[in-house]
Each structure stands twice: as C-alpha cells, then as structure tokens.
C-alpha atoms as a PDB file:
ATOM      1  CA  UNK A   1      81.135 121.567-109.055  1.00  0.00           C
ATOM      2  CA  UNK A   2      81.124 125.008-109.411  1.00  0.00           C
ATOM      3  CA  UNK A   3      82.001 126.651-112.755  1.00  0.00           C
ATOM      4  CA  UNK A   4      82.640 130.335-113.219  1.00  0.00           C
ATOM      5  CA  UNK A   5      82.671 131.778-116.736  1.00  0.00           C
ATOM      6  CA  UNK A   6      83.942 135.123-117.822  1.00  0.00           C
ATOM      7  CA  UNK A   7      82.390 136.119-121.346  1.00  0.00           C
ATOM      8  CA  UNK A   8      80.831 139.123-123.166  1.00  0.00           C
ATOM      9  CA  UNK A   9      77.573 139.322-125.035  1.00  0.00           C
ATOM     10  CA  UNK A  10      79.454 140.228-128.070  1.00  0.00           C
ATOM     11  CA  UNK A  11      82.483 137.545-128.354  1.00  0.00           C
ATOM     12  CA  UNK A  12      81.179 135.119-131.196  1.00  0.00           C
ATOM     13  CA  UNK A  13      83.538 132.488-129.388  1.00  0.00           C
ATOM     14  CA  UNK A  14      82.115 133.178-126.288  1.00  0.00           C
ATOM     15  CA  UNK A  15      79.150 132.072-127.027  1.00  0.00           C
ATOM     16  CA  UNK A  16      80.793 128.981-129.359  1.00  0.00           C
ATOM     17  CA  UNK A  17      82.728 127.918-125.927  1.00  0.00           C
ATOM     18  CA  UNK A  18      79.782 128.378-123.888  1.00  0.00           C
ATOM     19  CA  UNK A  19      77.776 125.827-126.265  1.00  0.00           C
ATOM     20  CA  UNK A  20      80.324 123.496-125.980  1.00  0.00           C
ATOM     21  CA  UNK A  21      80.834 123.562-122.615  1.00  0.00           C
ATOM     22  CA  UNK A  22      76.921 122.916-122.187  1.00  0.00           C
ATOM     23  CA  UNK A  23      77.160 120.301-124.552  1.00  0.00           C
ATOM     24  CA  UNK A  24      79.824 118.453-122.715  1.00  0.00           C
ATOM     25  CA  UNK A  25      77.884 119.071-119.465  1.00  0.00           C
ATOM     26  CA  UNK A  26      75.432 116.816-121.167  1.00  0.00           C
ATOM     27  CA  UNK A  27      77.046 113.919-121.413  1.00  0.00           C
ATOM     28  CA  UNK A  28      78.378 114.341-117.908  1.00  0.00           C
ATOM     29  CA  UNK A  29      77.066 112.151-115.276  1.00  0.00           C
ATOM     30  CA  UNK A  30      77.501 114.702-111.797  1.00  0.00           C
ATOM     31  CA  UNK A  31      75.856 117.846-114.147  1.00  0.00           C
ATOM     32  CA  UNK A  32      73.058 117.750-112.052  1.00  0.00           C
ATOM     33  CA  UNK A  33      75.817 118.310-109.079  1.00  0.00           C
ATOM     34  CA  UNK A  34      77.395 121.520-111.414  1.00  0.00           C
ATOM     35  CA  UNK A  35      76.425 124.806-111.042  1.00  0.00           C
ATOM     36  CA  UNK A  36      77.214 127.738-113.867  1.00  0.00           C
ATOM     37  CA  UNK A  37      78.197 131.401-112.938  1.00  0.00           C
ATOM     38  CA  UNK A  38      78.237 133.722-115.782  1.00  0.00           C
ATOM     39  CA  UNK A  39      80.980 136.782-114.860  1.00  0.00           C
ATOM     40  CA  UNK A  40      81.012 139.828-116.444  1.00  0.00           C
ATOM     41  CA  UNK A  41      84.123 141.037-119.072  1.00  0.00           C
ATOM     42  CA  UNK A  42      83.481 143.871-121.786  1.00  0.00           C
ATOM     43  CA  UNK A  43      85.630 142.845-124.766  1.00  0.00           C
ATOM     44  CA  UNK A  44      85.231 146.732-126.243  1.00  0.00           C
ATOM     45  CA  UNK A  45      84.006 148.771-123.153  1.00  0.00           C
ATOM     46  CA  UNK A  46      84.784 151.944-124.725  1.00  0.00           C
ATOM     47  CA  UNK A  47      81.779 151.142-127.531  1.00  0.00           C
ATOM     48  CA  UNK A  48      79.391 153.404-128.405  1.00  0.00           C
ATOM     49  CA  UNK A  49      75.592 152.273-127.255  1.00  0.00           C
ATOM     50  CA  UNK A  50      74.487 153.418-130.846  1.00  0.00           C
ATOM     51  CA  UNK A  51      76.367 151.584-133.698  1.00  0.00           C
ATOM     52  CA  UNK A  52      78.008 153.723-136.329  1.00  0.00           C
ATOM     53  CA  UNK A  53      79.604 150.904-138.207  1.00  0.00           C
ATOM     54  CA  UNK A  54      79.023 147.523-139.356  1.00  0.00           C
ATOM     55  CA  UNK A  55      80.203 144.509-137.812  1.00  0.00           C
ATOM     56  CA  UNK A  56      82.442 143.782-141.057  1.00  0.00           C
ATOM     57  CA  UNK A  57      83.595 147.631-140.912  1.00  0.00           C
ATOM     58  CA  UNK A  58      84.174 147.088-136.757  1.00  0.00           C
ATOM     59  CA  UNK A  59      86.458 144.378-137.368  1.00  0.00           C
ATOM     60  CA  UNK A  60      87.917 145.804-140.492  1.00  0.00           C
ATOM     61  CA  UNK A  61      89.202 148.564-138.619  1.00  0.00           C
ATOM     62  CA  UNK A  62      89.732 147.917-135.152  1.00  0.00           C
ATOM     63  CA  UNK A  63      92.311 144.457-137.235  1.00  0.00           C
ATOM     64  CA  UNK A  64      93.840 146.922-139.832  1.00  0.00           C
ATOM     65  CA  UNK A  65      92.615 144.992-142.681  1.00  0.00           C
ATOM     66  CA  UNK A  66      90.403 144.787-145.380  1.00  0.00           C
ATOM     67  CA  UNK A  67      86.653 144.619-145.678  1.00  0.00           C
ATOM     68  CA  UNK A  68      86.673 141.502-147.456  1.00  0.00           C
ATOM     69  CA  UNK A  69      89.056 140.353-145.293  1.00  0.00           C
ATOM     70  CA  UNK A  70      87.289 140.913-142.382  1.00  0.00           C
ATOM     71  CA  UNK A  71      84.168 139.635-144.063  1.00  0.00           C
ATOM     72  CA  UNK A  72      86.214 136.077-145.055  1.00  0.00           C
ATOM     73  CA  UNK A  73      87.052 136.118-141.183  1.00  0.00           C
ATOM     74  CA  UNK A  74      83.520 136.324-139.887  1.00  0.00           C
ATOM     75  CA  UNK A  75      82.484 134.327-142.687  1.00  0.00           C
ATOM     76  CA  UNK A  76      84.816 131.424-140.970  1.00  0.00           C
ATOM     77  CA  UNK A  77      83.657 132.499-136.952  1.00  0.00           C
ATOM     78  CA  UNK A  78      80.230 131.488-138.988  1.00  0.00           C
ATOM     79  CA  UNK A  79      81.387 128.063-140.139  1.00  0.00           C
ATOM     80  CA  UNK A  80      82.306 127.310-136.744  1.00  0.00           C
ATOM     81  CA  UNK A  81      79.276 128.505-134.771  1.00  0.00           C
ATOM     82  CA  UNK A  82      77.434 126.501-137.116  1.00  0.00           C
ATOM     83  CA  UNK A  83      78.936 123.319-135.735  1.00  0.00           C
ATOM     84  CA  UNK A  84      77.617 123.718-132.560  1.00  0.00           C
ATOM     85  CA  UNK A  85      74.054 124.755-133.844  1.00  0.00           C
ATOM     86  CA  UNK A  86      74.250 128.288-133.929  1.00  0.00           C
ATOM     87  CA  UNK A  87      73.290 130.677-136.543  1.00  0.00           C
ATOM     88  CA  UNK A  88      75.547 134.416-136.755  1.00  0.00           C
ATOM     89  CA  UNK A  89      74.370 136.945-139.013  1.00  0.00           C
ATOM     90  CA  UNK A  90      76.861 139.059-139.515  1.00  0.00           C
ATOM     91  CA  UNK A  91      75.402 141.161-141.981  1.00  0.00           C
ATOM     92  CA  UNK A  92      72.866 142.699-139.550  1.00  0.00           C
ATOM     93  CA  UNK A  93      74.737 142.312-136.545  1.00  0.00           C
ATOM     94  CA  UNK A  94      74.757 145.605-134.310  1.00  0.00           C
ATOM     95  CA  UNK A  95      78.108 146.069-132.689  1.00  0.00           C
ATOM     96  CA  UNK A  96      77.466 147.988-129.167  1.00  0.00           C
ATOM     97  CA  UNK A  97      78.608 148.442-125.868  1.00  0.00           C
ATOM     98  CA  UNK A  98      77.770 145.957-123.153  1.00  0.00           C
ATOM     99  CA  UNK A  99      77.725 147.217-119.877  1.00  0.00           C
ATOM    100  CA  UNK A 100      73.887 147.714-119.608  1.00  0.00           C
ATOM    101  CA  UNK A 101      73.305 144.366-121.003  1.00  0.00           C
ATOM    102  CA  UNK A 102      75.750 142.601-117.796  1.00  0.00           C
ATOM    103  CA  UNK A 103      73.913 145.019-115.435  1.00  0.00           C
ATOM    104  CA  UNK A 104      71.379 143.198-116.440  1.00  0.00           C
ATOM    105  CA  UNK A 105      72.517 139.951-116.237  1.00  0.00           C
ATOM    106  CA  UNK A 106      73.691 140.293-113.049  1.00  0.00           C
ATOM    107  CA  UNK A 107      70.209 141.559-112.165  1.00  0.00           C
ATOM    108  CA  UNK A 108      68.615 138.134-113.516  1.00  0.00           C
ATOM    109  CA  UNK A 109      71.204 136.138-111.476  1.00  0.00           C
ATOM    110  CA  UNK A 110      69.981 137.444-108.091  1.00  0.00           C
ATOM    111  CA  UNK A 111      66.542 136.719-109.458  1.00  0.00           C
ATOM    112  CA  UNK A 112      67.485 132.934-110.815  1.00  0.00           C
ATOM    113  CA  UNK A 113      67.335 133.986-114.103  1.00  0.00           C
ATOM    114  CA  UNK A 114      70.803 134.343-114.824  1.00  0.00           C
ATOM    115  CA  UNK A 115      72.188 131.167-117.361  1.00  0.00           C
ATOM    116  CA  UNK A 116      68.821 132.110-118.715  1.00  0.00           C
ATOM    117  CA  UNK A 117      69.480 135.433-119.580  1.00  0.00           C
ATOM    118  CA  UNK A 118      73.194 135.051-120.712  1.00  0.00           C
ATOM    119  CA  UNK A 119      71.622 132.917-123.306  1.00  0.00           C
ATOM    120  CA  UNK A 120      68.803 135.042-124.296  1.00  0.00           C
ATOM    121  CA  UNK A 121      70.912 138.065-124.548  1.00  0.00           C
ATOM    122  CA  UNK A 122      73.379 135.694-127.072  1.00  0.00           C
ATOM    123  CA  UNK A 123      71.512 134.723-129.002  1.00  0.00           C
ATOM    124  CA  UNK A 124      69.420 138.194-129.369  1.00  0.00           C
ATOM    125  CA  UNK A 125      72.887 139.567-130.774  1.00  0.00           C
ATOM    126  CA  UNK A 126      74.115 136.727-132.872  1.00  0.00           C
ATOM    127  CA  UNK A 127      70.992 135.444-134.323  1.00  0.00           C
ATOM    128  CA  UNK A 128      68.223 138.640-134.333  1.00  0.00           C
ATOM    129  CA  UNK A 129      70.725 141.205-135.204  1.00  0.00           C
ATOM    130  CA  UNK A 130      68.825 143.191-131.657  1.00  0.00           C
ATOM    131  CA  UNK A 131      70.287 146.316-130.209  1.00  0.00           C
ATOM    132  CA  UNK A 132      71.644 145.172-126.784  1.00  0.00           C
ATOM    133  CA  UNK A 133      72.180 148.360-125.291  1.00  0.00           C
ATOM    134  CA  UNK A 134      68.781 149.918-125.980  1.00  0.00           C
ATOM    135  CA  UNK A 135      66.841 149.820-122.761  1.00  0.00           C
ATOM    136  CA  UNK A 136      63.414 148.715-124.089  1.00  0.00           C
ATOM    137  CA  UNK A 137      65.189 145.789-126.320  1.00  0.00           C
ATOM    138  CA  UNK A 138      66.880 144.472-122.636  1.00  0.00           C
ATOM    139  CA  UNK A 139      63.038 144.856-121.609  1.00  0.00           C
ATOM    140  CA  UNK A 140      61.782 142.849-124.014  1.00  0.00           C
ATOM    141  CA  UNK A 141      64.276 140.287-123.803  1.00  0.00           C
ATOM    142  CA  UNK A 142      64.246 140.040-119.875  1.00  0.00           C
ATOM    143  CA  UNK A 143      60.471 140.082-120.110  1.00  0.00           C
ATOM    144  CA  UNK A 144      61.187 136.814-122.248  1.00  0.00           C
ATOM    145  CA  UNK A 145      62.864 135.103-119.436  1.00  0.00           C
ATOM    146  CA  UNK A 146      59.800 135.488-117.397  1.00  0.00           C
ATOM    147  CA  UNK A 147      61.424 138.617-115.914  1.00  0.00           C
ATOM    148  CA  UNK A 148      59.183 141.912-114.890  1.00  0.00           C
ATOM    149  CA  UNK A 149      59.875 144.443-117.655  1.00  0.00           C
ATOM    150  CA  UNK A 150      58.959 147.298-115.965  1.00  0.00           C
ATOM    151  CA  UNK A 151      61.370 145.954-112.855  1.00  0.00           C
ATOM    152  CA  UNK A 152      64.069 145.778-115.520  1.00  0.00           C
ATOM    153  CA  UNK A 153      63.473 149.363-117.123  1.00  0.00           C
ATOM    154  CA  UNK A 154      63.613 150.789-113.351  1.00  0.00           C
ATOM    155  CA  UNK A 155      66.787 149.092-112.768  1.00  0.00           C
ATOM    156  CA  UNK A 156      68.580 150.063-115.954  1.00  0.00           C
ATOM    157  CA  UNK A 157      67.727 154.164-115.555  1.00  0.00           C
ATOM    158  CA  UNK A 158      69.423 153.380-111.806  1.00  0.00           C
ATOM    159  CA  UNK A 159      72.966 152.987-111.180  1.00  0.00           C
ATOM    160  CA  UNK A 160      72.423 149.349-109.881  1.00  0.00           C
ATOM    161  CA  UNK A 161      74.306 146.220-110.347  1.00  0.00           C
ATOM    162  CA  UNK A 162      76.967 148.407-111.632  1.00  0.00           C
ATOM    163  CA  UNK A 163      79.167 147.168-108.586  1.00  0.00           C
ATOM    164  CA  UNK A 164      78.747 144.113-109.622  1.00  0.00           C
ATOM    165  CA  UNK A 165      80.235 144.077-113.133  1.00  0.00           C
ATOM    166  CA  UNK A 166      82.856 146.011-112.405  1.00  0.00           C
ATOM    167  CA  UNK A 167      83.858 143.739-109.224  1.00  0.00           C
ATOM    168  CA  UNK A 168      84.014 140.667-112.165  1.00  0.00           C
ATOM    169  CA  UNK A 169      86.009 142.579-114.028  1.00  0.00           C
ATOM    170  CA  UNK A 170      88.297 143.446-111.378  1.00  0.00           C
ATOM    171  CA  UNK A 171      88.657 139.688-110.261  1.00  0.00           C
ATOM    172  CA  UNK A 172      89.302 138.949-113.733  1.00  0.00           C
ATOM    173  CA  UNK A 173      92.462 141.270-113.896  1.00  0.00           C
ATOM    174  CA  UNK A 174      93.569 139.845-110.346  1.00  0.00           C
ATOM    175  CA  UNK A 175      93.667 136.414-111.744  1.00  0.00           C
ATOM    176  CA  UNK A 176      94.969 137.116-115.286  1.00  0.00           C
ATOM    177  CA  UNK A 177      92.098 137.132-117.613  1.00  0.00           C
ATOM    178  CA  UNK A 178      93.420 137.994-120.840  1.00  0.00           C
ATOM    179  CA  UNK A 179      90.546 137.066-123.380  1.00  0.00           C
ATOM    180  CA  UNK A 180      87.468 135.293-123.098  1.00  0.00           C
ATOM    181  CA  UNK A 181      85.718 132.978-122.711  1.00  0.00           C
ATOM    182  CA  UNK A 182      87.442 132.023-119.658  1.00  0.00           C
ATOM    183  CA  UNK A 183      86.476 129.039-117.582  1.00  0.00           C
ATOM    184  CA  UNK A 184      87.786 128.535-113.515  1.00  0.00           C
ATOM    185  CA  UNK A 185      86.632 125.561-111.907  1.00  0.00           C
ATOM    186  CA  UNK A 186      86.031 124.937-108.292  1.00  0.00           C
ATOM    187  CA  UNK A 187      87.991 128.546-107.780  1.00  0.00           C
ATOM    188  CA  UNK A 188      91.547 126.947-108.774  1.00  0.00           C
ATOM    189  CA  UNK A 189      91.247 125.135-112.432  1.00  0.00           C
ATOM    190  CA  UNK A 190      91.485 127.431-115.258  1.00  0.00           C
ATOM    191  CA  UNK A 191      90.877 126.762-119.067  1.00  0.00           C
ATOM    192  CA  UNK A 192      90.814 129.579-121.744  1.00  0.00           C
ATOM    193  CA  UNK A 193      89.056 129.558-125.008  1.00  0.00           C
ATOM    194  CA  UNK A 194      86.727 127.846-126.754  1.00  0.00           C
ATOM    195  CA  UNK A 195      87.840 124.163-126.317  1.00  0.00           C
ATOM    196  CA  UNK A 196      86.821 121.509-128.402  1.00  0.00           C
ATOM    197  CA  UNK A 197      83.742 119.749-126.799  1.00  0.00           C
ATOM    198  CA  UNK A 198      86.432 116.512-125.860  1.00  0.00           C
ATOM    199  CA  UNK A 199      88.229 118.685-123.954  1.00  0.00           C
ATOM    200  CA  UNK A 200      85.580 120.009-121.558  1.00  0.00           C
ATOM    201  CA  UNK A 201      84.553 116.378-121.318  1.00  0.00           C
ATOM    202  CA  UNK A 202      88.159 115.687-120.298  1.00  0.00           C
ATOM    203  CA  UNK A 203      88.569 118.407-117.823  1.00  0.00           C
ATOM    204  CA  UNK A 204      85.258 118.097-116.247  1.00  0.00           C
ATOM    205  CA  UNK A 205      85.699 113.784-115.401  1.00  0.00           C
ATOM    206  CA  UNK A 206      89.553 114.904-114.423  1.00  0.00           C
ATOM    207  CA  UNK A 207      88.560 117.787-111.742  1.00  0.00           C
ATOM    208  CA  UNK A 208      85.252 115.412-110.165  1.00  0.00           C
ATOM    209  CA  UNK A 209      88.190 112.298-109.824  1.00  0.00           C
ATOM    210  CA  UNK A 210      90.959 115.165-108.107  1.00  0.00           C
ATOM    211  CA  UNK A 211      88.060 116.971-106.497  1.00  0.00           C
ATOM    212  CA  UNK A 212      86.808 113.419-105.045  1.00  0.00           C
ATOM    213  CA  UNK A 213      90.199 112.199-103.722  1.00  0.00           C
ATOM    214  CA  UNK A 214      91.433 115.625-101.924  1.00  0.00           C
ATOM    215  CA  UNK A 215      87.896 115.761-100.497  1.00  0.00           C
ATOM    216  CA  UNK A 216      88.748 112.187 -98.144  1.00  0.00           C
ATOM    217  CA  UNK A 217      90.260 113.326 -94.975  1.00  0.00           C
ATOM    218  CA  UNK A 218      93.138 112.307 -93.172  1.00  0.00           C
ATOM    219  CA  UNK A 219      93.626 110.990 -90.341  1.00  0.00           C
ATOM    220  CA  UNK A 220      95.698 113.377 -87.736  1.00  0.00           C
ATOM    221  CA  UNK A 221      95.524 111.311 -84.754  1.00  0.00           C
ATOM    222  CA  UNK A 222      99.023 109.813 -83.867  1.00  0.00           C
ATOM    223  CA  UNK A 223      99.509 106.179 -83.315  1.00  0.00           C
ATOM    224  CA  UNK A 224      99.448 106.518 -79.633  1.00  0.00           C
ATOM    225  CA  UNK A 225      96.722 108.621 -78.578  1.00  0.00           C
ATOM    226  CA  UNK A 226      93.897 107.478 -76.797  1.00  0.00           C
ATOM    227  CA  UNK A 227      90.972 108.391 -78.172  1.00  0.00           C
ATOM    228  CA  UNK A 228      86.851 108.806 -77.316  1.00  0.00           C
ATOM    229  CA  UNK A 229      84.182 108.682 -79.696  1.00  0.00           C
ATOM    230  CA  UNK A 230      80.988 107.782 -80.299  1.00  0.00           C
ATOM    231  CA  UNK A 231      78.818 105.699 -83.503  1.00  0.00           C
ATOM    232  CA  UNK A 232      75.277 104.710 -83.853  1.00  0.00           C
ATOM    233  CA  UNK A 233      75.853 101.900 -82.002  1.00  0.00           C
ATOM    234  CA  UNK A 234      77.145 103.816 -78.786  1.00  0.00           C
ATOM    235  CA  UNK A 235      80.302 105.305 -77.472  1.00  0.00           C
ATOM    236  CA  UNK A 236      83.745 104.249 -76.438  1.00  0.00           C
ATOM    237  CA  UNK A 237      87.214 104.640 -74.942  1.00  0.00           C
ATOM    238  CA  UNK A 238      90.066 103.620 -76.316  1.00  0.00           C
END
C-alpha cells in the first residue's frame, strides 16, 4: 500500500496527523507491505526566511484577532499535540518560509532518507524552536539523518530539487488539495485532516480488504472457447 502525504514543516496538525497516522500503522498487520511518500505543500509560501514576528503575533495577525486569543488557540493546538506525544513550544517557535526545507526533503528521499527527514525537520520546528530556512541549521539537521552536510549545503546554494516541490504542489492543485495534511491512498482514496487514530485504523483495514478483492482477476474466456494452457504438471488442450 502506497500512501502519499501532502504536509508542510510548519502545520502543527500536520505533524499531529502524521503521528497518528504512524501510530495506526502500528497496529496494522500489512505495515510492513506500506510504503510512506511525504509531498511537498507550503502553507505560507510567501514567508519571509528571517522571522520578524512571533508565532503568537503570526497567527494574531494573519486570523484578525487578538494576541491572547491567538495565544489561547496555540495553547489548545498544544493540548492536542500532547496527546500524541509531542511537545510545541510556541513561545520560541520561529515562523519561516519552507521551500528550502522541502528542497531538502525531497533531496533525502532520493537518498532514502526521506520519512526520516520529514520527521527530523518536525520536530526541529515544533520542539527546538530551530530556524528551518537557515542553510547551516538544514545542515545540521540532515547531517543528523546520517546525511553528508557538505552534500546538503552544495545542494541548497543550487537551484536543485526545486522541480520537484513545485511539481507536488502542482499535483496537489490538480487533485483539489485545499489544506493539509492530506492523505491519498493507492493514488484514488483520499482523507483530509488530522483524523482520529480509529479512523486511520479504519481506512487502512477498509482499502487492504477493497484493494485485495479488485486485485482477483476475472475470467474473460467465454463458455465456449477452447482453450490451451499449461501447469506444473504439463500442458493441455481443451
């Protein structure tokens, strides 16, 4: 089973869903038959690489509401990444732009690295407050994920990989990606948002049963055709 899943670096329920999602995996008995593809999706693309506002201020202002309110809000986001054995600090958090960081990931993909480095670069933002558009932070953190950090630094000053985030975020408009996280399985099951752990259980049993029954073929041969073949125990002639 193949699952794709479109997310940013910066969506607190992105990385919520994809916890839960991992979690259900656990309990599934084909996971060692599921594979995970992390796509691309820049929540805020127009972000400045340098922050010039708090996290509480970011939301504040981008909602049209107050800083306490915004504060209670991400306060609550807290509460629920909590659940799922996470840790946000929102106080320290450093709201940025993204691209660099997919470039990156995309880079660890081709090199095996990618669920890796989706989760490294996570929990970097959530939980150590780091910068994930500075160059020598993705360094650091690539070099974490057994990556070569001066490999990395070459590929960030380049232009490379860039195709490939944008192509994810082009297949995301084509198939009507709206927010994230976003889940397709097998290319034709969707499920948006960060689902309740049950649910991913649910969906993942339901698609292996569908997946299981469509994959038996049937039988085109009419009635009365005469037919050749052959089995390990030799060939005939009907």
């Amino acid at each position: 089973m193949k699952i794709e899943i479109w997310s940013d670096f910066v969506c607190p329920f992105c990385y919520i869903g994809k916890r839960k999602l991992e979690n259900a995996l656990e309990t599934f008995s084909h996971r060692n038959e599921v594979t995970l593809e992390f796509k691309s999706y820049e929540l805020d693309p127009e972000s400045e690489a340098m922050p010039n506002e708090t996290i509480h201020e970011h939301l504040s202002n981008k909602k049209g509401m107050s800083l306490d309110q915004a504060k209670q809000m991400n306060k609550n986001v807290g509460k629920q990444a909590e659940q799922v054995g996470l840790t946000y600090r929102f106080d320290t958090m450093q709201h940025t732009n993204t691209f660099d960081a997919h470039r990156l990931a995309k880079y660890a993909e081709k090199q095996g690295k990618g669920r890796d480095m989706a989760e490294r670069l996570m929990h970097a933002y959530f939980t150590e407050s780091k910068l994930i558009s500075d160059y020598p932070t993705l360094a650091e953190l690539a070099a974490d994920v057994d990556l070569n950090k001066q490999d990395v630094l070459g590929m960030l000053e380049s232009n490379e990989y860039t195709k490939h985030v944008r192509e994810d975020e082009s297949q995301a408009r084509e198939i009507g990606v709206q927010g994230v996280p976003f889940f397709v399985f097998n290319e034709k099951y969707a499920l948006s948002g960060a689902q309740p752990q049950e649910v991913f259980e649910e969906v993942l049993n339901q698609i292996w049963e569908e997946e299981q029954k469509e994959s038996k073929l049937k039988s085109l041969n009419p009635t009365s055709a005469k037919t050749t073949y052959c089995t390990d125990e030799g060939c005939e002639s009907e």
